[in-house]
C-alpha atoms as a PDB file:
ATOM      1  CA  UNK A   1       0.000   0.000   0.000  1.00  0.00           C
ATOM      2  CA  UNK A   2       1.170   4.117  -0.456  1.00  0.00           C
ATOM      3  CA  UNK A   3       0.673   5.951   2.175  1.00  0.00           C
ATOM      4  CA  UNK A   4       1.623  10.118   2.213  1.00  0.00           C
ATOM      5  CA  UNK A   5       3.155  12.151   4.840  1.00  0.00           C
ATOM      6  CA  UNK A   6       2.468  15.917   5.117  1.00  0.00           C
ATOM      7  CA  UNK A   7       4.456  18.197   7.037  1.00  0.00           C
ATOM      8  CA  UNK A   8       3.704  21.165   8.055  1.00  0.00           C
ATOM      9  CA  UNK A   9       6.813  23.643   9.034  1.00  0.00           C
ATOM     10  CA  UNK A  10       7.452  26.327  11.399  1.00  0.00           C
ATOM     11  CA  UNK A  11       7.753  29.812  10.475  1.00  0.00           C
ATOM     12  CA  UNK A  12      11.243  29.996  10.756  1.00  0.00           C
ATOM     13  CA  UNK A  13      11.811  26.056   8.769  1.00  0.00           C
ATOM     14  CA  UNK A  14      14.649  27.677   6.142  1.00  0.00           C
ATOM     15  CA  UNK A  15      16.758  28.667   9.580  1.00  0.00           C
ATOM     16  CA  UNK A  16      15.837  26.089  11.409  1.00  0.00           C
ATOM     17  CA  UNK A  17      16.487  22.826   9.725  1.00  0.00           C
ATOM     18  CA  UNK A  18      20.141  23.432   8.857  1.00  0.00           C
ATOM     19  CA  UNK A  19      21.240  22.125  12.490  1.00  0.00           C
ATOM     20  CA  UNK A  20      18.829  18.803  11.801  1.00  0.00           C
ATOM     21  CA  UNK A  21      19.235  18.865   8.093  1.00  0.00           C
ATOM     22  CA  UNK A  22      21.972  15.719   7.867  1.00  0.00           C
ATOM     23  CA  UNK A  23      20.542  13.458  10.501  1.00  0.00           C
ATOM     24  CA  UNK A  24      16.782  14.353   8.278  1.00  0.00           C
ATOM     25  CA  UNK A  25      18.470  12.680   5.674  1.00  0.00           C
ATOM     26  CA  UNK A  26      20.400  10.254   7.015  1.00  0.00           C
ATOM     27  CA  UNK A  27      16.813   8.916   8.677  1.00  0.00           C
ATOM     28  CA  UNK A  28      15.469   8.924   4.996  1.00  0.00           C
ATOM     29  CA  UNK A  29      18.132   6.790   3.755  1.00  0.00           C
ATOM     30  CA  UNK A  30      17.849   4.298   6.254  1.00  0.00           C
ATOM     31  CA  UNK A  31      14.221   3.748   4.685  1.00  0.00           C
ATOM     32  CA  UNK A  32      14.811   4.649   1.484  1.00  0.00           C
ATOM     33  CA  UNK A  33      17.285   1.246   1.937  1.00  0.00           C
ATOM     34  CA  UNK A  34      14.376  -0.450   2.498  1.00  0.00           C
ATOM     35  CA  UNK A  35      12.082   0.620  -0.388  1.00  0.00           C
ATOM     36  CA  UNK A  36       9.926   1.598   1.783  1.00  0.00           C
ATOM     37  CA  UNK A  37      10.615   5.687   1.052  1.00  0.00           C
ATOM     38  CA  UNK A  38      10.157   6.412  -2.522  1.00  0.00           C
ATOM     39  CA  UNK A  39      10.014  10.330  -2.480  1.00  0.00           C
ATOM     40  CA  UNK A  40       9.429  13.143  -0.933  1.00  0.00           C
ATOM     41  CA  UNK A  41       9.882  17.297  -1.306  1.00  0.00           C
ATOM     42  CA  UNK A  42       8.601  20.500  -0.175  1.00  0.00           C
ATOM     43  CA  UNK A  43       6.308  22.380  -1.660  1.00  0.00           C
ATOM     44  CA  UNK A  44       7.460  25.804  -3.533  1.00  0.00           C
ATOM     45  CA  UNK A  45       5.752  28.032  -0.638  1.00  0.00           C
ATOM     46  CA  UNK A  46       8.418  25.861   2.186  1.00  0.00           C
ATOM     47  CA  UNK A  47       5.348  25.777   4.543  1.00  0.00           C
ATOM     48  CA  UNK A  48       4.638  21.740   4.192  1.00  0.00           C
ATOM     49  CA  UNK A  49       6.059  18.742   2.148  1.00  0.00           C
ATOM     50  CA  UNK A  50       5.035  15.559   0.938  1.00  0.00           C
ATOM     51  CA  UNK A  51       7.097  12.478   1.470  1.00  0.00           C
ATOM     52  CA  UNK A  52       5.407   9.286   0.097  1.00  0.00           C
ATOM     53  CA  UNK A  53       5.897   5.210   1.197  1.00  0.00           C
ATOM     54  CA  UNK A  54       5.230   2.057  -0.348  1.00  0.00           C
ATOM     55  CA  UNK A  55       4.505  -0.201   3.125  1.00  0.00           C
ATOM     56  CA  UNK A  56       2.159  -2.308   4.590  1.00  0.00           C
ATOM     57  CA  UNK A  57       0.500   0.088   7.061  1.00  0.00           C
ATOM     58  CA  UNK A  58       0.615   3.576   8.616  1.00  0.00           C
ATOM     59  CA  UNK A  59       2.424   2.309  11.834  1.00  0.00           C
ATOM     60  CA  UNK A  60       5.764   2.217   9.509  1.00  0.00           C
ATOM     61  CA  UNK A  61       4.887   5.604   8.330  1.00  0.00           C
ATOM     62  CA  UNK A  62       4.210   7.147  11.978  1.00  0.00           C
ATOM     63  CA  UNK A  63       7.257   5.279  13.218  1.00  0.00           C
ATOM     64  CA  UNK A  64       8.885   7.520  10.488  1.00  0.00           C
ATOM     65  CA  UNK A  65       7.650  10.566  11.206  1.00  0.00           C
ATOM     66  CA  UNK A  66       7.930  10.474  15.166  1.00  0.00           C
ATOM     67  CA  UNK A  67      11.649   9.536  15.122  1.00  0.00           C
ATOM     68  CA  UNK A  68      12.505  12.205  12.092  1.00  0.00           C
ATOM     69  CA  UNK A  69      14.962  15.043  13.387  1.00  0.00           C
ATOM     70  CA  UNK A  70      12.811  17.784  11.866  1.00  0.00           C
ATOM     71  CA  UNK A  71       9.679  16.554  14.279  1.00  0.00           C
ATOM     72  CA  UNK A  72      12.190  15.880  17.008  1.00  0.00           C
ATOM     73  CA  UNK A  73      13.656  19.195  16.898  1.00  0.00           C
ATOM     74  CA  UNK A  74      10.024  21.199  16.033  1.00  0.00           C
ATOM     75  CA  UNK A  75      11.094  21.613  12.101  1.00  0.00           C
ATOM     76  CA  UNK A  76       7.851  20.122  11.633  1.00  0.00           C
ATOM     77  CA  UNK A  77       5.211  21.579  13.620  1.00  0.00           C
ATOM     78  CA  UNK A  78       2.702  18.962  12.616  1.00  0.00           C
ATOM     79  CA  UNK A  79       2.130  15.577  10.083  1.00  0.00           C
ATOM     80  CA  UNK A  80      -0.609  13.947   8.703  1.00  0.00           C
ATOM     81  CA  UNK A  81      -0.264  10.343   7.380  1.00  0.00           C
ATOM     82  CA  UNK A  82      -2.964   8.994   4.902  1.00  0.00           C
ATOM     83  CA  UNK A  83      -3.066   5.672   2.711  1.00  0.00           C
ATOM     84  CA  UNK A  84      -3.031   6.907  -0.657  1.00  0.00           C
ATOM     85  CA  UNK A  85      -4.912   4.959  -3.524  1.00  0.00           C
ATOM     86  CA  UNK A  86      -2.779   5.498  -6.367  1.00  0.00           C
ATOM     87  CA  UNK A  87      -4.719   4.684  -9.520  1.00  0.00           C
ATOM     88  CA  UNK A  88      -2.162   5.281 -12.221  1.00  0.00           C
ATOM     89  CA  UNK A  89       1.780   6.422 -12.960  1.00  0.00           C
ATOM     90  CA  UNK A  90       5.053   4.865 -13.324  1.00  0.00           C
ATOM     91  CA  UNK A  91       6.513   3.327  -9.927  1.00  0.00           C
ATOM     92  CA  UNK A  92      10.464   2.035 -10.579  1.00  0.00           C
ATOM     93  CA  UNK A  93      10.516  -0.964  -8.881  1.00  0.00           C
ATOM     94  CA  UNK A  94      12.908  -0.970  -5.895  1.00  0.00           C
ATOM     95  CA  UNK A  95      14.895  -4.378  -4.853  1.00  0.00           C
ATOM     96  CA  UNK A  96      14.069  -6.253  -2.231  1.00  0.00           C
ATOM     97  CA  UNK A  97      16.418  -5.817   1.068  1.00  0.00           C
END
């Protein structure tokens, strides 16, 4: 199943992610190892972002999102996870671990 992740940032998210910004990615690439990340970017505006999953439920996603630097640190000031019914596009198929 895909599931979405919306952040929402603070006011001051340009400023305040470079202290978090390596250990944010680092975090992604430990799932993106997995194929369980497949993408993710802000928005133009750099008040939210969407990061989207390929997993079996929203625990994996939450699990994500609650051990993330930026939510750690208040980057984020809030998320939103939703299963996301995607009905066409290409996906590149990512190897099993």
């Amino acid at each position: 199943m895909y599931y979405t992740l919306t952040y929402h940032f603070a006011d001051n998210y340009i400023s305040a992610r470079a202290a978090h910004r390596i250990q944010h990615f680092d975090h992604i690439t430990k799932y993106k190892a997995t194929g369980q990340f497949l993408m993710g970017g802000a928005f133009d505006d750099q008040k939210s972002a969407l990061l989207i999953f390929k997993v079996d439920n929203a625990s994996v996603v939450k699990e994500f999102a609650t051990t993330d630097p930026y939510v750690i640190n208040k980057v984020v000031t809030n998320w939103e996870c939703k299963q996301w019914n995607m009905v066409t596009g290409d996906v590149i198929p990512v190897p099993e671990p």
